[in-house]
PDB file of N, CA and C in Angstrom:
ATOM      1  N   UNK A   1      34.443  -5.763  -1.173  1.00  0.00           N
ATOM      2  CA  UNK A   1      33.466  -6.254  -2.109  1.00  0.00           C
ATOM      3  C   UNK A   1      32.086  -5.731  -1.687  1.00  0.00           C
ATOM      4  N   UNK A   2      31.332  -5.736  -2.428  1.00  0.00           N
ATOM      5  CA  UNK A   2      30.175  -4.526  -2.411  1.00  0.00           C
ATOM      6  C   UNK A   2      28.829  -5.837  -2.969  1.00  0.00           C
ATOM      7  N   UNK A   3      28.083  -6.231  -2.693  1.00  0.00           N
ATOM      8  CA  UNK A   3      26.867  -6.815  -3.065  1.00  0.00           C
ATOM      9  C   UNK A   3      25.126  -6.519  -2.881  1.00  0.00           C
ATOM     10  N   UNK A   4      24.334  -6.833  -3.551  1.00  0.00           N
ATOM     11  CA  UNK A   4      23.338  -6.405  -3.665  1.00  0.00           C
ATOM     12  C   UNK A   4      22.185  -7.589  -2.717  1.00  0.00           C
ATOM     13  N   UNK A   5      21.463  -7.276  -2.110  1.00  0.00           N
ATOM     14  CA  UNK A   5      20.194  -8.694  -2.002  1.00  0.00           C
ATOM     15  C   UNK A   5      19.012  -7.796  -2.433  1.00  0.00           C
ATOM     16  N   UNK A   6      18.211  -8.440  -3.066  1.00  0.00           N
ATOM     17  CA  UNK A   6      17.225  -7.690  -4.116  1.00  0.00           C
ATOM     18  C   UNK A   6      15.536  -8.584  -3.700  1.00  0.00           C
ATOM     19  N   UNK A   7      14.837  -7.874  -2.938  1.00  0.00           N
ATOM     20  CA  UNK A   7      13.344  -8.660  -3.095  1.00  0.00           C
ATOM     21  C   UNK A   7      12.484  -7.507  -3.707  1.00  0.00           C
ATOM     22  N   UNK A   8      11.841  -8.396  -4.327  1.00  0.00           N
ATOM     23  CA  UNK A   8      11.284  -7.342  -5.505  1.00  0.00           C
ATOM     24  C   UNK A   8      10.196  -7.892  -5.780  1.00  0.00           C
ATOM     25  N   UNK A   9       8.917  -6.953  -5.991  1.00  0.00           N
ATOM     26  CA  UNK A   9       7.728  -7.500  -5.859  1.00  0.00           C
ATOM     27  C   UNK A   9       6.776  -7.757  -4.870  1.00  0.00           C
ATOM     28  N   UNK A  10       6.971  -7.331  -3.836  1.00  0.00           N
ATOM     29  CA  UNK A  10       6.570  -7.983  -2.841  1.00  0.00           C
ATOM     30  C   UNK A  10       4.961  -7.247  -2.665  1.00  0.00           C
ATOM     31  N   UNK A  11       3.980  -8.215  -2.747  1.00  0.00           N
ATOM     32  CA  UNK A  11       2.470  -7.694  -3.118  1.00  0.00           C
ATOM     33  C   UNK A  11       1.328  -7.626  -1.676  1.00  0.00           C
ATOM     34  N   UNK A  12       1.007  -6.733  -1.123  1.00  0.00           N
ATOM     35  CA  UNK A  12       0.698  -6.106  -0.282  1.00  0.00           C
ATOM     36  C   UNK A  12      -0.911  -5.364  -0.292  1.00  0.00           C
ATOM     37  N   UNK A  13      -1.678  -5.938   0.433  1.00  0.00           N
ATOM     38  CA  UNK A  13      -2.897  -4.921   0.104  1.00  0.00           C
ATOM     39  C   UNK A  13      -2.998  -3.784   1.788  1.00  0.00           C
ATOM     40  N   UNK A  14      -3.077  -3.115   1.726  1.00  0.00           N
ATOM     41  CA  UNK A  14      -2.798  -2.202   2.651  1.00  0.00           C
ATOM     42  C   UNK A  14      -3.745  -0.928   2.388  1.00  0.00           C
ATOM     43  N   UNK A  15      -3.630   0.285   3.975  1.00  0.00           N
ATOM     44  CA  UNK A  15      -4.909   0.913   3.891  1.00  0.00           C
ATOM     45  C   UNK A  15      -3.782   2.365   4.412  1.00  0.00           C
ATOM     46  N   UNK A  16      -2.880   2.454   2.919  1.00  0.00           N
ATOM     47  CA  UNK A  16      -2.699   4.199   3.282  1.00  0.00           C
ATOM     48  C   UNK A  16      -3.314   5.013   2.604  1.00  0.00           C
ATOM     49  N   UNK A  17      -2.741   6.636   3.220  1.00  0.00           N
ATOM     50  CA  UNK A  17      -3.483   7.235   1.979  1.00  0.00           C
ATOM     51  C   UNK A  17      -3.404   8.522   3.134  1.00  0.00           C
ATOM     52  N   UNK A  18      -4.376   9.842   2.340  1.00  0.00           N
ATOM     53  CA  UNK A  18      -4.441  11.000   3.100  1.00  0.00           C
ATOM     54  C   UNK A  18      -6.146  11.102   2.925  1.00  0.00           C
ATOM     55  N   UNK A  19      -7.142  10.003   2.398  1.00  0.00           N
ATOM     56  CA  UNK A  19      -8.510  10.297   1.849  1.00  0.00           C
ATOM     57  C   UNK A  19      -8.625   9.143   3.390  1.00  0.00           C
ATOM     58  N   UNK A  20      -9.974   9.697   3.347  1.00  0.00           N
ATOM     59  CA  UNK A  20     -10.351   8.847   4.738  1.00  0.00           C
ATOM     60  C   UNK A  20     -11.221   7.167   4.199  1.00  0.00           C
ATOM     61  N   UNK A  21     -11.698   7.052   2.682  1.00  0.00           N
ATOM     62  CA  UNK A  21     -12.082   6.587   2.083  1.00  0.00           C
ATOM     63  C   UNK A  21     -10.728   5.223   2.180  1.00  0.00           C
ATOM     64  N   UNK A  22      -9.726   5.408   1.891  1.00  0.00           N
ATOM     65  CA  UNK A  22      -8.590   4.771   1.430  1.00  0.00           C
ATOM     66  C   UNK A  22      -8.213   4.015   2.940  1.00  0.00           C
ATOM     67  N   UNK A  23      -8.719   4.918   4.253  1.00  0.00           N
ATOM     68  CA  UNK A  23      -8.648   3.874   5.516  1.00  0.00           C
ATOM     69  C   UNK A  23      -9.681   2.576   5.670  1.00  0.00           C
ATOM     70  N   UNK A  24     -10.695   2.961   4.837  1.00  0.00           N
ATOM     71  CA  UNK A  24     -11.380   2.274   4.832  1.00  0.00           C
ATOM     72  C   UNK A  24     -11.757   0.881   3.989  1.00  0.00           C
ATOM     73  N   UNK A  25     -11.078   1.044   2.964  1.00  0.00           N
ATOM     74  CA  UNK A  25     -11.363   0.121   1.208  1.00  0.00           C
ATOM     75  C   UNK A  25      -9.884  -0.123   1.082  1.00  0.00           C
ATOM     76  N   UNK A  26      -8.792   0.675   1.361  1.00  0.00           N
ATOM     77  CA  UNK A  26      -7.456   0.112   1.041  1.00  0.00           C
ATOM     78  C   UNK A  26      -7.206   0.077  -0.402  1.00  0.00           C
ATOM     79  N   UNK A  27      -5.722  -0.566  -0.816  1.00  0.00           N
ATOM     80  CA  UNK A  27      -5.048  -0.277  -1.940  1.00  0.00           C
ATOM     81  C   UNK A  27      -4.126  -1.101  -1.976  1.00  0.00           C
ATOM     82  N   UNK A  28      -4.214  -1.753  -3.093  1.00  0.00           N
ATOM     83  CA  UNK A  28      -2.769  -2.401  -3.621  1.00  0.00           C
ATOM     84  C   UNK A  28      -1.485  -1.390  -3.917  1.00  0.00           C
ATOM     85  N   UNK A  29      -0.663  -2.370  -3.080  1.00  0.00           N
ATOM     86  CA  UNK A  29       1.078  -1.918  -2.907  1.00  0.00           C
ATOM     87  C   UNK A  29       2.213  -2.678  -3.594  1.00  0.00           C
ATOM     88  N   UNK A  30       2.903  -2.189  -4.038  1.00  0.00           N
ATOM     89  CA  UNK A  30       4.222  -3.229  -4.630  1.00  0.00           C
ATOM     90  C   UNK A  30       5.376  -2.818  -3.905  1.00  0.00           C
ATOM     91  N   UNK A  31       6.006  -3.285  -2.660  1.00  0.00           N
ATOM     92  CA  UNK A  31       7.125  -2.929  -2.312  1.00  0.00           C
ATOM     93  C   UNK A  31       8.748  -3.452  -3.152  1.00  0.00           C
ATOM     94  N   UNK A  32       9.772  -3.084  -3.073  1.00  0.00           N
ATOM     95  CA  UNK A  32      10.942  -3.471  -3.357  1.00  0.00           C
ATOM     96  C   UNK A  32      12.065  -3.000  -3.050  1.00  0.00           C
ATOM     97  N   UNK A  33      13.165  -3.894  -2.574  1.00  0.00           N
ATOM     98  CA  UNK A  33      13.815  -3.325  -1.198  1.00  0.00           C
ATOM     99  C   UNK A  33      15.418  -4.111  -2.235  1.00  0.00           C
ATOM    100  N   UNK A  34      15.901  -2.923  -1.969  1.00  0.00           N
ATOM    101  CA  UNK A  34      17.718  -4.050  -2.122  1.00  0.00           C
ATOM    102  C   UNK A  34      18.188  -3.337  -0.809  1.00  0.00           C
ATOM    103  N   UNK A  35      19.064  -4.046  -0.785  1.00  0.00           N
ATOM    104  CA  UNK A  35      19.824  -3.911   0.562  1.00  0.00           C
ATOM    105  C   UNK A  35      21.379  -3.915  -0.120  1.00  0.00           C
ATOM    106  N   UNK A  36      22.597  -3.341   0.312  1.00  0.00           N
ATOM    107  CA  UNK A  36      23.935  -3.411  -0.505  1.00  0.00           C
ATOM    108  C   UNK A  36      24.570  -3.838   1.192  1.00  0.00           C
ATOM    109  N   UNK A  37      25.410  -5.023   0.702  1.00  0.00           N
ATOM    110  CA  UNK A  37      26.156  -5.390   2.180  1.00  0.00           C
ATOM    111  C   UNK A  37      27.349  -6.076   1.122  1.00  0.00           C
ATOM    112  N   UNK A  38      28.044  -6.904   2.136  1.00  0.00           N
ATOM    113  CA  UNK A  38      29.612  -7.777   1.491  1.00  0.00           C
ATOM    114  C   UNK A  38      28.938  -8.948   1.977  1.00  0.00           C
ATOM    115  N   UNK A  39      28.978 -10.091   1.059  1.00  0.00           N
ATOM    116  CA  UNK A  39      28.984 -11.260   1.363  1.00  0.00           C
ATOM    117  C   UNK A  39      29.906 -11.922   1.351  1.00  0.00           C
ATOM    118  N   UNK A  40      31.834 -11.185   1.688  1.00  0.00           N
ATOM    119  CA  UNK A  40      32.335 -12.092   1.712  1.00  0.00           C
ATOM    120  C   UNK A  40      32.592 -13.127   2.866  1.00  0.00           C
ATOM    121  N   UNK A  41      31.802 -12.677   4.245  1.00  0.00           N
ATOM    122  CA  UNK A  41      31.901 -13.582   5.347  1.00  0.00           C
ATOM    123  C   UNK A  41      30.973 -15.103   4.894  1.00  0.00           C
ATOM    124  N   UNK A  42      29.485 -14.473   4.136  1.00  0.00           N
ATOM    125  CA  UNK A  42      28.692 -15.757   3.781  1.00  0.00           C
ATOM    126  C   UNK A  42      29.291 -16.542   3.193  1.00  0.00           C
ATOM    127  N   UNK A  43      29.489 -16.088   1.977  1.00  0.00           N
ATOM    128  CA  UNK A  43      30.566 -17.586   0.754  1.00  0.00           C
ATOM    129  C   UNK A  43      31.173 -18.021   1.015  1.00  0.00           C
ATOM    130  N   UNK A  44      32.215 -18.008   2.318  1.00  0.00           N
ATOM    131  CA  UNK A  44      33.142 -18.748   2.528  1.00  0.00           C
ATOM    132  C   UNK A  44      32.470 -19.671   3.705  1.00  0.00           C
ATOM    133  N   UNK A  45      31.269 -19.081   4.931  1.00  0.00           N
ATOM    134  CA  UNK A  45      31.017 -20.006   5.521  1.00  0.00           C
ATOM    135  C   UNK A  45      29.541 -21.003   4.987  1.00  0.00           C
ATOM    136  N   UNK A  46      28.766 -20.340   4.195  1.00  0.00           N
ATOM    137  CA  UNK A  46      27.445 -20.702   3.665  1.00  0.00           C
ATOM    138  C   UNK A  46      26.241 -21.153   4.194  1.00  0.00           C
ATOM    139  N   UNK A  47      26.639 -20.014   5.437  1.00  0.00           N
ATOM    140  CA  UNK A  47      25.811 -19.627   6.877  1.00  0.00           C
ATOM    141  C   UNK A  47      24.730 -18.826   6.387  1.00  0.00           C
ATOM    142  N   UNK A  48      23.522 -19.142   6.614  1.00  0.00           N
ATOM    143  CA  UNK A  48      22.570 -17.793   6.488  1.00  0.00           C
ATOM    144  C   UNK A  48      22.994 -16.938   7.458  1.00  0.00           C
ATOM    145  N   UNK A  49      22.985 -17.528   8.913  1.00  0.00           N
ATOM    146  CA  UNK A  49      23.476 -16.439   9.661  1.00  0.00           C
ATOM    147  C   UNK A  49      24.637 -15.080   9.470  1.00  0.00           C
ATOM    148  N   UNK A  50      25.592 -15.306   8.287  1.00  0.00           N
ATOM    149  CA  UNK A  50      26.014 -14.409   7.848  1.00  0.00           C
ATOM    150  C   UNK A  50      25.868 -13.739   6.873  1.00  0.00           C
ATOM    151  N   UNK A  51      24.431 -13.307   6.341  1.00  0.00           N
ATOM    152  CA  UNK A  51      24.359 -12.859   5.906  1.00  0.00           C
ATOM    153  C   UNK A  51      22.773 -12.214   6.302  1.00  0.00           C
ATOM    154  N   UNK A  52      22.382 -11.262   5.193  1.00  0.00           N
ATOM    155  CA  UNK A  52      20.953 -10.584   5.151  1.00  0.00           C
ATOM    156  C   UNK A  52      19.761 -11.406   4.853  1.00  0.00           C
ATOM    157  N   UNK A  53      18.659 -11.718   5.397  1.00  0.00           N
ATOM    158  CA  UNK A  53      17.979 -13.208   5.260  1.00  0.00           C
ATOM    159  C   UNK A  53      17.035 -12.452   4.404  1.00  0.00           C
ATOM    160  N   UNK A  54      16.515 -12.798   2.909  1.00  0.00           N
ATOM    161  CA  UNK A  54      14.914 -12.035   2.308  1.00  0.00           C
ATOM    162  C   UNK A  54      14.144 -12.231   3.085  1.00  0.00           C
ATOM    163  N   UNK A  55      14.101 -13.700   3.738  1.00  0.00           N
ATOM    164  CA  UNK A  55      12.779 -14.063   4.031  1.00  0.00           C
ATOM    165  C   UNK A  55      12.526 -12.873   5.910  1.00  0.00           C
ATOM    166  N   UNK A  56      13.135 -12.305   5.948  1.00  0.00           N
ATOM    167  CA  UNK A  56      13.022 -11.513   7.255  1.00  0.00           C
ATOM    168  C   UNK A  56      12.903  -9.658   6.657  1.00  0.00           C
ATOM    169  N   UNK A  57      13.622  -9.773   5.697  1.00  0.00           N
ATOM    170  CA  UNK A  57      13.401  -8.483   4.909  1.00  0.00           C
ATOM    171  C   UNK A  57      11.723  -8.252   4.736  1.00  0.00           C
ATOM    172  N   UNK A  58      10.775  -9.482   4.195  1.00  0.00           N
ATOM    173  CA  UNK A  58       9.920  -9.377   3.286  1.00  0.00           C
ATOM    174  C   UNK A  58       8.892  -9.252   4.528  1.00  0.00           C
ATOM    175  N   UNK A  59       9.218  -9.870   5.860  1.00  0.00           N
ATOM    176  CA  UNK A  59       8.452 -10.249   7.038  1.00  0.00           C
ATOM    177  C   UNK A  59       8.699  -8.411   7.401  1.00  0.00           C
ATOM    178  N   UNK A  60       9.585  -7.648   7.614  1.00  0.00           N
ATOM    179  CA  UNK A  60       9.634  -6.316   7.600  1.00  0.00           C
ATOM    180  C   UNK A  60       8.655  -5.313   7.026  1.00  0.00           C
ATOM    181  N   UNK A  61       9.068  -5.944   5.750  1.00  0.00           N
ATOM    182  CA  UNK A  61       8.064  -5.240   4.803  1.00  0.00           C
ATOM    183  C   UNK A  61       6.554  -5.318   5.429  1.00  0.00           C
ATOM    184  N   UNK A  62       5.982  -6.683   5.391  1.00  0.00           N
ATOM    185  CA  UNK A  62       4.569  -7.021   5.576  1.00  0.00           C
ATOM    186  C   UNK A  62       4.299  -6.030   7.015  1.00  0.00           C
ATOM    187  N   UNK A  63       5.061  -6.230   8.146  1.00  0.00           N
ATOM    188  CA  UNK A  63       4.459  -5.881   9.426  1.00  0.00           C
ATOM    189  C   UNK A  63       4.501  -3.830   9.035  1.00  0.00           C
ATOM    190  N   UNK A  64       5.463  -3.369   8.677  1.00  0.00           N
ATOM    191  CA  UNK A  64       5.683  -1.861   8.356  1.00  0.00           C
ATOM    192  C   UNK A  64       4.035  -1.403   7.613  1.00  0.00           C
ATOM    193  N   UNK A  65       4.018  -2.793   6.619  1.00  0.00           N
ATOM    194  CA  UNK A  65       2.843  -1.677   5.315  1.00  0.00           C
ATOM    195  C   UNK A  65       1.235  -2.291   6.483  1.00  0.00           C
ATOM    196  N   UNK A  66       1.160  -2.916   7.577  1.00  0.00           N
ATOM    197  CA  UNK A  66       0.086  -3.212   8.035  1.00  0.00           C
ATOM    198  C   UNK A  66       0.486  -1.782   8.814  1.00  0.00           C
ATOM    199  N   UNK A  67       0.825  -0.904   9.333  1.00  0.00           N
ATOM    200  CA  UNK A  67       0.733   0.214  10.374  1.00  0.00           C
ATOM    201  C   UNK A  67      -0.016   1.094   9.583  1.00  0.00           C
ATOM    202  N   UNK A  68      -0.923   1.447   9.405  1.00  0.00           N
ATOM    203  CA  UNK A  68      -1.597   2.537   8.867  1.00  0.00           C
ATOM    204  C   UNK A  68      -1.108   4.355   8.694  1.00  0.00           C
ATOM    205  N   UNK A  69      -0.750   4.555   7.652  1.00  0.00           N
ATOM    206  CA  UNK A  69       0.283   5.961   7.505  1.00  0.00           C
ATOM    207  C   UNK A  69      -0.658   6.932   6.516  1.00  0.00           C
ATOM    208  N   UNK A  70      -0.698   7.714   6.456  1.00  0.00           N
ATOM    209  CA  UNK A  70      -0.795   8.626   5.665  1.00  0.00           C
ATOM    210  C   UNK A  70      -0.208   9.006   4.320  1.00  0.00           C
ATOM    211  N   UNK A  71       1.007   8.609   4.084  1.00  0.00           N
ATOM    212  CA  UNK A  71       2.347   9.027   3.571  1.00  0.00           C
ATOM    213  C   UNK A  71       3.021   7.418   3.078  1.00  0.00           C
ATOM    214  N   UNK A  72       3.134   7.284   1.962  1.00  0.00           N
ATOM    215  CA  UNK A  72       3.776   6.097   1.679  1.00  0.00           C
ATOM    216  C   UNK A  72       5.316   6.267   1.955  1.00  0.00           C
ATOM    217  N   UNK A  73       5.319   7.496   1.959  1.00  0.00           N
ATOM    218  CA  UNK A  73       6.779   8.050   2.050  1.00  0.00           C
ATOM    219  C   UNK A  73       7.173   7.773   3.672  1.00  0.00           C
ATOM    220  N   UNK A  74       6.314   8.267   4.619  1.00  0.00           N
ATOM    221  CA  UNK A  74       6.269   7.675   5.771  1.00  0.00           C
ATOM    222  C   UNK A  74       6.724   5.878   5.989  1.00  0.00           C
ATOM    223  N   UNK A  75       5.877   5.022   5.190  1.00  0.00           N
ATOM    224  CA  UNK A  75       6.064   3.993   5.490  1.00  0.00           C
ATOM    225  C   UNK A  75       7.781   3.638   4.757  1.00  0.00           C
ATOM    226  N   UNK A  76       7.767   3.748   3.445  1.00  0.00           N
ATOM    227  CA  UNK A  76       9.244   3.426   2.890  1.00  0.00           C
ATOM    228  C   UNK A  76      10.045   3.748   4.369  1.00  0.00           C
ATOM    229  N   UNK A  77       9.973   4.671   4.449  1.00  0.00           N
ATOM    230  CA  UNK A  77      11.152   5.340   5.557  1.00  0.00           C
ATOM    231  C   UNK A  77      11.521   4.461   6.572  1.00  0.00           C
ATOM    232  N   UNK A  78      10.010   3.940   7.378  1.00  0.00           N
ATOM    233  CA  UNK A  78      10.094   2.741   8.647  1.00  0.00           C
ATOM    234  C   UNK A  78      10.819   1.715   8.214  1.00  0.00           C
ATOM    235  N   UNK A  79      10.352   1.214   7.126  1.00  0.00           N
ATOM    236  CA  UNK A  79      11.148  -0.010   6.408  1.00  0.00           C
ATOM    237  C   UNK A  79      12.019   0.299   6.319  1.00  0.00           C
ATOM    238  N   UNK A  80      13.000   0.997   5.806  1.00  0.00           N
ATOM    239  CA  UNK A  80      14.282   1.376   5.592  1.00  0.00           C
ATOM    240  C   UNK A  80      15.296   1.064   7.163  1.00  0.00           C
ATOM    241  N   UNK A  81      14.188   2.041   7.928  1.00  0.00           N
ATOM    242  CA  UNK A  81      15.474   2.022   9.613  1.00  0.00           C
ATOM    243  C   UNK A  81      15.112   0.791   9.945  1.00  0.00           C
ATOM    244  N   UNK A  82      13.832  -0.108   9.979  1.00  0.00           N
ATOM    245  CA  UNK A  82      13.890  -1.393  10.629  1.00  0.00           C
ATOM    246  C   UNK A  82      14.812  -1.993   9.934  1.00  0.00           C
ATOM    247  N   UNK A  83      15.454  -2.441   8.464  1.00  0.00           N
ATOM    248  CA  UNK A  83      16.356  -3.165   8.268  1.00  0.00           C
ATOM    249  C   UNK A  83      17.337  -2.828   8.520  1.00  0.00           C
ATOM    250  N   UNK A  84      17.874  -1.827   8.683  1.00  0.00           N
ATOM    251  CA  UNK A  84      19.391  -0.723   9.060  1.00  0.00           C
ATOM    252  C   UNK A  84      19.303  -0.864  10.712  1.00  0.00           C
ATOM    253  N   UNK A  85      18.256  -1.698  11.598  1.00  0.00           N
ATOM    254  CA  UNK A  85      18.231  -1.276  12.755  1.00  0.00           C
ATOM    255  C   UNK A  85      18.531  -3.233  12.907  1.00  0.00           C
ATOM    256  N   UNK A  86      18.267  -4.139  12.034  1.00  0.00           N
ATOM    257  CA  UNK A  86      18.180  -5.318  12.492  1.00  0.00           C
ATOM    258  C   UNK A  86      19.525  -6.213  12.192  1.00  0.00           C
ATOM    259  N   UNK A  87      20.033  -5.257  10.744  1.00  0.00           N
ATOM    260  CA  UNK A  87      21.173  -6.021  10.224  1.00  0.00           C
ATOM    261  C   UNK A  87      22.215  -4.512  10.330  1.00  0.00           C
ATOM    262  N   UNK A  88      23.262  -5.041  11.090  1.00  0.00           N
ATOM    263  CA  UNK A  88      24.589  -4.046  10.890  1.00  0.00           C
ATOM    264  C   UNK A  88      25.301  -3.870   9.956  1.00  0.00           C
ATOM    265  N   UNK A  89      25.357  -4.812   9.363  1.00  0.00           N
ATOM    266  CA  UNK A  89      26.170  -5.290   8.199  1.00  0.00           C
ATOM    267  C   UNK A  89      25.595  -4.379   6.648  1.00  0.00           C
ATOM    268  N   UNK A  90      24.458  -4.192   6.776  1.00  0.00           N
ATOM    269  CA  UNK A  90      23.780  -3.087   5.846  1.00  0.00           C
ATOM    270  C   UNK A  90      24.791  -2.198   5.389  1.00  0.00           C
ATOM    271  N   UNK A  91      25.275  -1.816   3.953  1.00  0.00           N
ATOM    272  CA  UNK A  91      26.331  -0.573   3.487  1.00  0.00           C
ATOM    273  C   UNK A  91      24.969   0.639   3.324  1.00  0.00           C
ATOM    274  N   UNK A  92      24.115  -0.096   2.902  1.00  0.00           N
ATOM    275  CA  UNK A  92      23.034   1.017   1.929  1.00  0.00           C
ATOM    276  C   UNK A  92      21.790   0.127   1.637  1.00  0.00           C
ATOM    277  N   UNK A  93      20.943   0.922   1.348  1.00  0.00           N
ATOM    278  CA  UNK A  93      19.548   0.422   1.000  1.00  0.00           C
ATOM    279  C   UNK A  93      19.048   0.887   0.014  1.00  0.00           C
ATOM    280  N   UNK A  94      17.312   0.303  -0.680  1.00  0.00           N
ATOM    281  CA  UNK A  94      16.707   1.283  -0.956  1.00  0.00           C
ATOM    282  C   UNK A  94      15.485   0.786  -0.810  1.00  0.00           C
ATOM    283  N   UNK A  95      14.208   1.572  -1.128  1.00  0.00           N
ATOM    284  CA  UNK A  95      12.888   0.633  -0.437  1.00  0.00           C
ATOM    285  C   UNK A  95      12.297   1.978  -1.285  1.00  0.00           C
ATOM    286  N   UNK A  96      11.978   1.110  -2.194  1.00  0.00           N
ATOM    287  CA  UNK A  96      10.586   1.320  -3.456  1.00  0.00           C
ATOM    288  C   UNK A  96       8.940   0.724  -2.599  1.00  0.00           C
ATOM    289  N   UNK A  97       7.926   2.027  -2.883  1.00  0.00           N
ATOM    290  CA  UNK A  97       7.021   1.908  -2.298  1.00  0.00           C
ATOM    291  C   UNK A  97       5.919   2.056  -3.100  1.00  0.00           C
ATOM    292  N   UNK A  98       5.143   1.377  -4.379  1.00  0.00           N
ATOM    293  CA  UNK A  98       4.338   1.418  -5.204  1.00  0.00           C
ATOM    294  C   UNK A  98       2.679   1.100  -4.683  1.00  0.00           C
ATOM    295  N   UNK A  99       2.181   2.413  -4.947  1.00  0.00           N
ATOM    296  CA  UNK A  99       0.359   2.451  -4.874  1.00  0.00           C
ATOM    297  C   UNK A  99      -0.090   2.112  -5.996  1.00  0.00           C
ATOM    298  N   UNK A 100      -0.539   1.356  -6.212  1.00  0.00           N
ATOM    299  CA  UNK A 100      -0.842   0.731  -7.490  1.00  0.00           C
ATOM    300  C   UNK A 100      -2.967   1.739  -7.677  1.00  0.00           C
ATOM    301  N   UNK A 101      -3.564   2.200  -9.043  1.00  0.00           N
ATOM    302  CA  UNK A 101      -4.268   3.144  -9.111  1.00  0.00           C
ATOM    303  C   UNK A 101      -4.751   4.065  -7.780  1.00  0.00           C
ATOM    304  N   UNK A 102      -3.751   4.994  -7.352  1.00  0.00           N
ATOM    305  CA  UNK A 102      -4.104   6.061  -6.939  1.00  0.00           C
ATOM    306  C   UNK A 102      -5.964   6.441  -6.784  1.00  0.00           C
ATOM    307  N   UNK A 103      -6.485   7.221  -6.022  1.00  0.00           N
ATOM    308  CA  UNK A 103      -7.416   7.718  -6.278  1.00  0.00           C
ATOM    309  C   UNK A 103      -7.132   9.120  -6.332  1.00  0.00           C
ATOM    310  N   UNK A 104      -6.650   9.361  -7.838  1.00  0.00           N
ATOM    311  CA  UNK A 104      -6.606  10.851  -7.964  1.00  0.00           C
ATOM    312  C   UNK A 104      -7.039  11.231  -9.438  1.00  0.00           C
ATOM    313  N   UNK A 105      -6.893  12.620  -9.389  1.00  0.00           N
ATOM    314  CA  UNK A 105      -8.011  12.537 -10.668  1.00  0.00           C
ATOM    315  C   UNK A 105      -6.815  12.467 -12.028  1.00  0.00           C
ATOM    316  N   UNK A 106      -7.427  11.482 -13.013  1.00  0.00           N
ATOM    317  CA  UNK A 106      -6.614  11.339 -13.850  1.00  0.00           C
ATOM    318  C   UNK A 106      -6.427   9.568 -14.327  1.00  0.00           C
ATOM    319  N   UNK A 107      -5.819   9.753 -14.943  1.00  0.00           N
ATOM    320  CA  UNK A 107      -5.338   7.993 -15.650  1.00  0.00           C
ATOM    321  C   UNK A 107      -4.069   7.439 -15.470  1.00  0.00           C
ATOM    322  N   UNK A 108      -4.073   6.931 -14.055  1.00  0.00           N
ATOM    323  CA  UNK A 108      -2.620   6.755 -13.462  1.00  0.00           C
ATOM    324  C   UNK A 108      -2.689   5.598 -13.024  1.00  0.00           C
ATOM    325  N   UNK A 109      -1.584   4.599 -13.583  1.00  0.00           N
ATOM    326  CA  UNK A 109      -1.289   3.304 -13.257  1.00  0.00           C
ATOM    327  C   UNK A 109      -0.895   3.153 -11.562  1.00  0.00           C
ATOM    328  N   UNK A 110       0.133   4.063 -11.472  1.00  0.00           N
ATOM    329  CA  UNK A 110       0.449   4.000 -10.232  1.00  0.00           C
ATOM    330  C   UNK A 110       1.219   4.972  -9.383  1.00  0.00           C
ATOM    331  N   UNK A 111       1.580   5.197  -8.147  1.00  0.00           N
ATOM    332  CA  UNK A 111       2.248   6.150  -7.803  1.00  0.00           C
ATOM    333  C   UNK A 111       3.349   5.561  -6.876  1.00  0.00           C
ATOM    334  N   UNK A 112       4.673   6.149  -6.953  1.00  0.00           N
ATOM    335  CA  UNK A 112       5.620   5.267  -6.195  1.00  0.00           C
ATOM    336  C   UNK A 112       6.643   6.355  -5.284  1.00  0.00           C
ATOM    337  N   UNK A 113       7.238   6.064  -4.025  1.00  0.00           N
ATOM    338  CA  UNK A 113       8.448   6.945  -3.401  1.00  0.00           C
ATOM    339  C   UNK A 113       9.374   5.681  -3.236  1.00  0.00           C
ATOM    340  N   UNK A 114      10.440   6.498  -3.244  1.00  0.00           N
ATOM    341  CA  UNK A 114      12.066   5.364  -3.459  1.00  0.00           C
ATOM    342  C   UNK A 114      12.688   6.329  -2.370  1.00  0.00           C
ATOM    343  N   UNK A 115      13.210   5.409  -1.594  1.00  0.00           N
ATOM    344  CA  UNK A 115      14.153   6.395  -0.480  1.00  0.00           C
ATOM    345  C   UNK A 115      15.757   5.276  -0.369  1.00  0.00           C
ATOM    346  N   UNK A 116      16.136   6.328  -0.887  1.00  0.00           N
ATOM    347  CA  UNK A 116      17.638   5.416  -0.809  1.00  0.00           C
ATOM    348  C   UNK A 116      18.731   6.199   0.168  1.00  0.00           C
ATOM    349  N   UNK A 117      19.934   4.861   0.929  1.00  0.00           N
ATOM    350  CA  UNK A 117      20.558   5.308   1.617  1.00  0.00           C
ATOM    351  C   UNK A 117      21.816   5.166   1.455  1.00  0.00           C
TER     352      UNK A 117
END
């Protein structure tokens, strides 16, 4: 059996970027992470411990997007191995990484990297 845990949304003000401006003033982020594992050990015992906890996913998230990167693509990536490094049980991931208005030239809501595993 194959299952999904899905946090989505997760709202972040953070200081990446490749402009030196953007270390300084920062940027709204929207992360969103599923994780694919089996929950058939959880349902039968209705242990958190057996399973993938959000609330430690989302604590991932927060400490990853405070490291200052260059590369959002950089950061997705950290997030990705810290949960693949904390839970074994992980089949696959994915970790959506949204810059919400860019400073680039143009009329852009937002810019996003998805790294899936």
């Amino acid at each position: 059996m194959i299952n999904k845990i899905l946090v989505e949304g997760i709202k972040i003000y953070a200081f990446h970027g490749c402009l030196e401006e953007e270390a300084k003033i920062g940027s709204d982020y929207i992360v969103d992470v599923a994780v694919t594992t089996n929950f058939m050990k959880s349902t039968a015992t209705d242990d958190l411990d057996d399973t993938i906890d959000y609330v430690e996913i989302n604590q991932i998230v927060e400490e990853e997007m405070e490291i200052r990167s260059k590369l959002i693509e950089h950061v997705a990536y950290r997030i990705l191995n810290r949960i693949k490094q904390k839970y074994t049980s992980v089949i696959g991931a994915t970790v959506k990484v949204t810059k919400i208005c860019p400073p680039i030239n143009g009329n852009v809501d937002n810019v996003a990297v998805i790294i899936e595993e």
